[in-house]
Structures are given as C-alpha cells and as structure tokens.
C-alpha atoms as a PDB file:
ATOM      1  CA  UNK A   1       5.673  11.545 -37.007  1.00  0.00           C
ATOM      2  CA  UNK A   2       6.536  11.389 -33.287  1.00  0.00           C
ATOM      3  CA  UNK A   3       7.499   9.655 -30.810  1.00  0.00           C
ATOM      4  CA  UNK A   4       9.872   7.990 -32.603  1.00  0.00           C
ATOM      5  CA  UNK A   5      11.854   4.878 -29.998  1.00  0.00           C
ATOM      6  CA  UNK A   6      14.829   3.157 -31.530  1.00  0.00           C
ATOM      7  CA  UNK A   7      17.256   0.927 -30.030  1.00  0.00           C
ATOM      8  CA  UNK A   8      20.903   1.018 -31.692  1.00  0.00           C
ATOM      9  CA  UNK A   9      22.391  -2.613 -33.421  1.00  0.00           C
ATOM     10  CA  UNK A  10      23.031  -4.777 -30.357  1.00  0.00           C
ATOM     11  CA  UNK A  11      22.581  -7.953 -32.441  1.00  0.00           C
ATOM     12  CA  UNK A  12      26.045  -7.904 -34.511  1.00  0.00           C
ATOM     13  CA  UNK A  13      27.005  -7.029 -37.834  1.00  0.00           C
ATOM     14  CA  UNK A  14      24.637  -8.792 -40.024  1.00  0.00           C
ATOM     15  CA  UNK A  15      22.111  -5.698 -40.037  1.00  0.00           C
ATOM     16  CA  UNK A  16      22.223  -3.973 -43.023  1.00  0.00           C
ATOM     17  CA  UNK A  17      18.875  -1.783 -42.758  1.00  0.00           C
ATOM     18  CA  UNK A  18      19.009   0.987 -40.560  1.00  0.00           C
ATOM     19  CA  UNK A  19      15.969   2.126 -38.323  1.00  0.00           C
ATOM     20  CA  UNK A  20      15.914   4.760 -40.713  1.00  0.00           C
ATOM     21  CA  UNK A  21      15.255   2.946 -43.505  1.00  0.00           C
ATOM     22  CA  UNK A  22      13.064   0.144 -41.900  1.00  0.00           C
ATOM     23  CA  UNK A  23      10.880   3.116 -41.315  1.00  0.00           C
ATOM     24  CA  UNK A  24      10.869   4.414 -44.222  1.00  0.00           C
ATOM     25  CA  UNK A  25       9.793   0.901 -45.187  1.00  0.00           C
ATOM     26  CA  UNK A  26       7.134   0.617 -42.521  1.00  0.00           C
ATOM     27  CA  UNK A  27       5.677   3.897 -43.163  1.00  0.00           C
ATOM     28  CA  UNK A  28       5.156   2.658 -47.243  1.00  0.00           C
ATOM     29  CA  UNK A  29       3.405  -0.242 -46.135  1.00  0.00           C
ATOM     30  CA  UNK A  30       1.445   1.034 -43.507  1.00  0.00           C
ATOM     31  CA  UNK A  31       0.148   3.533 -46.083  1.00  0.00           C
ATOM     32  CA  UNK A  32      -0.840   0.777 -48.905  1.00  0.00           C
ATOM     33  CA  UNK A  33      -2.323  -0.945 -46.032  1.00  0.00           C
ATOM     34  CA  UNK A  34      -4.788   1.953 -45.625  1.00  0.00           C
ATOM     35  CA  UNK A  35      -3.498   3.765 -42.190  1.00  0.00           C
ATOM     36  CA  UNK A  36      -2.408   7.512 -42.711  1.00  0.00           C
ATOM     37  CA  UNK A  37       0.961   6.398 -40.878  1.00  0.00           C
ATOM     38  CA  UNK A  38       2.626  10.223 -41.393  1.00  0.00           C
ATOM     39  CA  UNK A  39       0.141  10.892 -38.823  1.00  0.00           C
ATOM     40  CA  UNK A  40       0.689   8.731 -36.190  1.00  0.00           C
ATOM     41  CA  UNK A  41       2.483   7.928 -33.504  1.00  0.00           C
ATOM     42  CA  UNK A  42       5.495   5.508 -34.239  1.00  0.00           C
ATOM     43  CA  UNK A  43       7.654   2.811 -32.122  1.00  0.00           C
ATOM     44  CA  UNK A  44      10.826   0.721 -33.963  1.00  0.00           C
ATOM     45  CA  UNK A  45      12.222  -2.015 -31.558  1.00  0.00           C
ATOM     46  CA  UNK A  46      14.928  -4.306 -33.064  1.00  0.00           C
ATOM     47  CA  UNK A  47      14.684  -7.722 -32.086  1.00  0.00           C
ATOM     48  CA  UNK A  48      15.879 -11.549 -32.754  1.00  0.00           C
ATOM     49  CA  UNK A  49      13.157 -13.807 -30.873  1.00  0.00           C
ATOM     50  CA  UNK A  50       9.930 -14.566 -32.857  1.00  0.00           C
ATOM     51  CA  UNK A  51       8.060 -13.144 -29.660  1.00  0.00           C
ATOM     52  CA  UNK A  52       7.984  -9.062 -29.223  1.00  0.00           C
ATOM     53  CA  UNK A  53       5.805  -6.884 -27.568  1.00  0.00           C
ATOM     54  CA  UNK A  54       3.113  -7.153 -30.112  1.00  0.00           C
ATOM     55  CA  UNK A  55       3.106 -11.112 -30.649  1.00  0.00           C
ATOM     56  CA  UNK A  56       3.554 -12.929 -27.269  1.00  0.00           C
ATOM     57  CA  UNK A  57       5.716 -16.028 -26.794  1.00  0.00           C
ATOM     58  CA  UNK A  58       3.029 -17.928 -25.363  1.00  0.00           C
ATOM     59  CA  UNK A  59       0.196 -17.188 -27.875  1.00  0.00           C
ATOM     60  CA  UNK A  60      -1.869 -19.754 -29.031  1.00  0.00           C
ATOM     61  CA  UNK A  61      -3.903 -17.705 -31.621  1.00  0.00           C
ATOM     62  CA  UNK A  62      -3.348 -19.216 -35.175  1.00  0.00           C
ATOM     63  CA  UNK A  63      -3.055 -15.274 -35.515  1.00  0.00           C
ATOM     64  CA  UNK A  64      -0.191 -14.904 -34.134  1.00  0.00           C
ATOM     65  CA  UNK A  65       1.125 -18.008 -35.271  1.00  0.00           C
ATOM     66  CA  UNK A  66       1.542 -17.877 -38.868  1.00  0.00           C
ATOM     67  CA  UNK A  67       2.850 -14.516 -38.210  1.00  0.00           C
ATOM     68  CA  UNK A  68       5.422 -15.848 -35.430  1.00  0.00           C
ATOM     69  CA  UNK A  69       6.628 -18.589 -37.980  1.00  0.00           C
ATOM     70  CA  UNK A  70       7.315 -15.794 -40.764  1.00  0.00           C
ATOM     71  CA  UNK A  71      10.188 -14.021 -37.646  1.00  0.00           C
ATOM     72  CA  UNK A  72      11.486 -17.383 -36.331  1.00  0.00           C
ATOM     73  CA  UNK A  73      15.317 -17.238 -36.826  1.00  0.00           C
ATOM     74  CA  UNK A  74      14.859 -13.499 -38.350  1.00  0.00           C
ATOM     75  CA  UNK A  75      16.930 -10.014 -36.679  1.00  0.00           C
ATOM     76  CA  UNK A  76      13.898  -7.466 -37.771  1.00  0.00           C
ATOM     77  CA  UNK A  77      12.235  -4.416 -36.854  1.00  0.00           C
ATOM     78  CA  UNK A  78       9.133  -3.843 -35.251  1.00  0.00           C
ATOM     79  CA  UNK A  79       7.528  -0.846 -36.320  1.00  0.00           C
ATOM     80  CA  UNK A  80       4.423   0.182 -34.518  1.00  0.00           C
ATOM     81  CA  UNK A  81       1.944   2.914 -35.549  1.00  0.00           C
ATOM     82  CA  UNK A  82      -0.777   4.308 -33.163  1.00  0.00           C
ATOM     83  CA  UNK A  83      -3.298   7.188 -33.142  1.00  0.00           C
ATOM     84  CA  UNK A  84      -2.384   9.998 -31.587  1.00  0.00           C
ATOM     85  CA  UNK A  85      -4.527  11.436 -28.817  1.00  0.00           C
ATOM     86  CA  UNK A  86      -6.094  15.043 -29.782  1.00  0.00           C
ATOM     87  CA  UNK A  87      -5.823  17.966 -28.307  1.00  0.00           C
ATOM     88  CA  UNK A  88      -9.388  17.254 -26.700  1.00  0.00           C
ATOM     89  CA  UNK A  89      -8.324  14.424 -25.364  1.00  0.00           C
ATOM     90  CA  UNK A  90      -9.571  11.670 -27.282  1.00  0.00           C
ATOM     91  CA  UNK A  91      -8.106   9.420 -29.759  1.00  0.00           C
ATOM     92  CA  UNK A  92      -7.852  10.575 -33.374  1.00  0.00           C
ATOM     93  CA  UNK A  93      -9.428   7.661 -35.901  1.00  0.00           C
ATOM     94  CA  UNK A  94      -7.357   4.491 -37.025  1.00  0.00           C
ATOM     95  CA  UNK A  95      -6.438   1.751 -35.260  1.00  0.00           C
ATOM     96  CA  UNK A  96      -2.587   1.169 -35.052  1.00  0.00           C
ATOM     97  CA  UNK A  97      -0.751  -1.875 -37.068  1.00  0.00           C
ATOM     98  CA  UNK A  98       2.999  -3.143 -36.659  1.00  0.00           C
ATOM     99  CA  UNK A  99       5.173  -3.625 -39.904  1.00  0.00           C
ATOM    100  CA  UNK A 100       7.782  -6.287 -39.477  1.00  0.00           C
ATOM    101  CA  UNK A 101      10.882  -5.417 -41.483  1.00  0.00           C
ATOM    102  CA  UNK A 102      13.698  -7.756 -41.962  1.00  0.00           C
ATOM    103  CA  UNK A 103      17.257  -5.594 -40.635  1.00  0.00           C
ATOM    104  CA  UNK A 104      19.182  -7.720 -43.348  1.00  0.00           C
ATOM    105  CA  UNK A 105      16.974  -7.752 -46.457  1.00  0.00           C
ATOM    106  CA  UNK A 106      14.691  -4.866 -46.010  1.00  0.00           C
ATOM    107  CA  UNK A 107      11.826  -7.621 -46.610  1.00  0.00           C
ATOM    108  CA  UNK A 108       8.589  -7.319 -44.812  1.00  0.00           C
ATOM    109  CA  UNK A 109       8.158 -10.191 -42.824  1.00  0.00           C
ATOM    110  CA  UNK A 110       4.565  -9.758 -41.615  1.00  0.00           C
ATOM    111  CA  UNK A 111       2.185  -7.266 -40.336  1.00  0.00           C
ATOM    112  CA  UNK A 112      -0.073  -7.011 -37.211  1.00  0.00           C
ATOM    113  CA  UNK A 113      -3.421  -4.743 -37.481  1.00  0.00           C
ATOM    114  CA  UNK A 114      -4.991  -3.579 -34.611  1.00  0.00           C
ATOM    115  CA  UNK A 115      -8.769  -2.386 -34.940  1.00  0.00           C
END
C-alpha cells in the first residue's frame, strides 16, 4: 500500500488500537467488502467529532446520518482507500471506501463507499 498518513495519539490514553492495527483492520474489511484494498492508496486520520473529512458536520443525507450516529462520542480511525492513478495516467478500477475503526475496541463503527 502507499501513501500511508497517520497522525500520532493526541486524544489521551484511552486508545488502545494502534494505526497499525486499525489498518490492519480496515484493510480486512475493505477486502470482504469487495475492494482489492492491498492495492490502493490508503489515508488513517484519528479523530473524536462524529464529522471527518469523509462525513461532513453539516450533512443532511440520511446517509451520512445513520453513519454519523454510529461515531458520536467515539475516538476512531478513519481509514480511507482510493485507486491509484496508473502509470498512463488514468485511474486504476474501484471506487475508494472509508473503514471506521474504533481506537479503543478495535470495532468497526461504520463504513463509507464511494462509487
């Protein structure tokens, strides 16, 4: 995988599952879910709001509600898989999907599937 981003634990003690291993996590469930997530491109943010950079705080999609109700008063990781471009400049096929991985449990939370 590469272009791996991961922010260190600014949110206290209570995290218990590394970025390492929420990837590890991600990159199971991304596979059951059908994406061939060795192969792609890969993001982990850590963060405590039930907004991130995938599910905005002022959505009013039912969407990204019921998803935004599963990370309210979670610390998780956001791990986001995307295609890599090829070598010919295009995108390889997939679209890209976020695994939400609780830092304390190792739970997933939620998911988010692009097209």
């Amino acid at each position: 995988m590469a272009g791996i981003l991961i922010l260190n634990d600014v949110f206290g003690n209570g995290m218990k599952i590394s970025n390492k291993k929420a990837l590890l996590i991600a990159v199971g469930e991304a596979t059951k879910l059908g994406y061939e997530a060795e192969h792609m491109n890969v993001e982990a943010i850590l963060y405590k709001t039930y907004w991130n950079s995938i599910l905005p705080k002022d959505s009013t999609s039912e969407y990204d509600l019921e998803r935004q109700n599963k990370l309210k008063g979670k610390i998780y990781w956001a791990v986001y898989f995307y295609p890599r471009p090829s070598r010919e400049g295009g995108i390889v096929k997939g679209g890209d999907v976020c695994i939400f991985v609780d830092s304390t449990t190792g739970d997933i939370l939620a998911d988010y599937r692009g097209e």
